[in-house]
Protein backbone atom coordinates (compact mmCIF):
# COMPACT_ATOMS: atom_id res chain seq x y z
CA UNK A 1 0.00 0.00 0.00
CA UNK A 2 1.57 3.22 -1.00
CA UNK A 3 1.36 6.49 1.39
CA UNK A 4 0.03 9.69 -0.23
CA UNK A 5 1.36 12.52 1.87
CA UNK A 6 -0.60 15.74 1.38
CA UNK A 7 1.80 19.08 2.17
CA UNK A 8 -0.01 21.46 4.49
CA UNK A 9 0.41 25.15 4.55
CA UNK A 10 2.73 26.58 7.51
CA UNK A 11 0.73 27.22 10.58
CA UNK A 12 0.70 30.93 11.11
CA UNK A 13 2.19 32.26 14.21
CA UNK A 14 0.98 35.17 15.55
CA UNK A 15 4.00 38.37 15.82
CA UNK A 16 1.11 41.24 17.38
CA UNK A 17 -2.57 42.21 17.36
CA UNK A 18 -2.29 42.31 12.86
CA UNK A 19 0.61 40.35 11.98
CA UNK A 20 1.76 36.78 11.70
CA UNK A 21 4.95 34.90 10.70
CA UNK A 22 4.70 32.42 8.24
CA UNK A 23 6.87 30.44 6.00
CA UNK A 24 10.16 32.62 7.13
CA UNK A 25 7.55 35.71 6.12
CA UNK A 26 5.94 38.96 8.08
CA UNK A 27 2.39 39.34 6.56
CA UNK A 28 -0.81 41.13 7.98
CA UNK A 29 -3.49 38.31 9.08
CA UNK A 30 -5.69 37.37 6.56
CA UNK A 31 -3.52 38.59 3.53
CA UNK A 32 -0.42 37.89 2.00
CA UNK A 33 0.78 41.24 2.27
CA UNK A 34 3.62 40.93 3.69
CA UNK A 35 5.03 43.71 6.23
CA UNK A 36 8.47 44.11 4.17
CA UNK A 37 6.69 45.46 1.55
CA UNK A 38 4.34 48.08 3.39
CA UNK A 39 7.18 49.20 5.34
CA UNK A 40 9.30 50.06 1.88
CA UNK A 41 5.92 51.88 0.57
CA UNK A 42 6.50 54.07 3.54
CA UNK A 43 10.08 54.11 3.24
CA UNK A 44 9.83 55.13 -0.34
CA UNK A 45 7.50 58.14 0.72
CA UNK A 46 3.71 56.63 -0.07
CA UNK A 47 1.66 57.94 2.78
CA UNK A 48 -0.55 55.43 5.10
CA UNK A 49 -3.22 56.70 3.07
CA UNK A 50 -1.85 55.42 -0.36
CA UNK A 51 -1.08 52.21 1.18
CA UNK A 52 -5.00 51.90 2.52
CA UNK A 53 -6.14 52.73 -0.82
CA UNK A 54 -3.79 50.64 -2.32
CA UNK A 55 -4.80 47.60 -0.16
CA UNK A 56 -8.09 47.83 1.23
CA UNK A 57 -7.80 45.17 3.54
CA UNK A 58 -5.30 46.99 5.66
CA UNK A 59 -6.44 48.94 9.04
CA UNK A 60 -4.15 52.09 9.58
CA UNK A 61 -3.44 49.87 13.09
CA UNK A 62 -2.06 47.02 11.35
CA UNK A 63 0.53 49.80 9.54
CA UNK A 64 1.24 51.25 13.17
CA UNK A 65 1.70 47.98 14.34
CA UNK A 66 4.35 47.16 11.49
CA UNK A 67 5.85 50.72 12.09
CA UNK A 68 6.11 49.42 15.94
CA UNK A 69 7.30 46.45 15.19
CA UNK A 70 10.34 47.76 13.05
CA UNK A 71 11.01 50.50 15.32
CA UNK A 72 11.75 48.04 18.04
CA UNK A 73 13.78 45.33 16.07
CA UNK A 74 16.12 48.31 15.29
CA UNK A 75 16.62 49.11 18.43
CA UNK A 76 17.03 45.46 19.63
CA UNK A 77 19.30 45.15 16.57
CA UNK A 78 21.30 47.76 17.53
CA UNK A 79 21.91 47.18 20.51
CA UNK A 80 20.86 50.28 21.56
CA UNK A 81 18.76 51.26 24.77
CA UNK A 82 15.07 50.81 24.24
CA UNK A 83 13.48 54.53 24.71
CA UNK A 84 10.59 55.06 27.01
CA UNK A 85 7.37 53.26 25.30
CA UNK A 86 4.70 56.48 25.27
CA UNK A 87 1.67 56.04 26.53
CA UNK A 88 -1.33 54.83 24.68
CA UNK A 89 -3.21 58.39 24.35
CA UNK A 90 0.28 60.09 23.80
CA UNK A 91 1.64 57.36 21.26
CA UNK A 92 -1.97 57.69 19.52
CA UNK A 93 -1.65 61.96 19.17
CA UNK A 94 1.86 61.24 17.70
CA UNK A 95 0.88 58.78 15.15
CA UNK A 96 -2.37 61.34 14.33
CA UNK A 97 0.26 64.00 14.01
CA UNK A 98 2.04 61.76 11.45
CA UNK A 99 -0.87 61.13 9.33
CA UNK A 100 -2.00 64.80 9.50
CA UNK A 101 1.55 66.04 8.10
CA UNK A 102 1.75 63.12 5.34
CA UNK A 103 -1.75 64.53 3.78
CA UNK A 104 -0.48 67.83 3.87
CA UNK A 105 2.78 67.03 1.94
């Protein structure tokens, strides 16, 4: 009797609230956007905005949470010292400030 083995997708693990790591890959749950390229959009000057209109399926959080998440693997990286996390409220007016300036520009 021969064995048929049927290959299963990687199991997903969940990184944060919006992303997962799968098959050596960041990618926002429930896509296959991955978080590499969102974070060169932004690098390459496309505001939040683009990106949401460019991939509906995105919530501004999941980008904040991808901004986060780089933020602190540079620092780890580095070998820096981690700053002070901000508070929720004050962390929330900065990233509102950053939106506000990037649809003004």
């Amino acid at each position: 009797m021969r064995t048929v083995r049927i290959k299963m997708p990687p199991k997903a693990l969940d990184v944060g609230r919006f992303i997962v790591a799968r098959a050596g890959n960041l990618t926002f749950k429930g896509s296959r956007i991955r978080v590499r390229t969102v974070l060169t959009c932004l690098a390459n000057g496309k505001s939040p905005k683009d990106i949401l209109a460019a991939w509906p399926a995105l919530k501004r959080k999941a980008i904040r949470e991808a901004l986060d998440l780089a933020a602190a693997a540079l620092v780890e990286r580095s070998g820096a010292r981690p700053w002070r996390r901000a508070e929720p409220v004050e962390a929330e007016q900065d990233w509102e400030r950053f939106l506000k300036a990037q649809s003004m520009g």
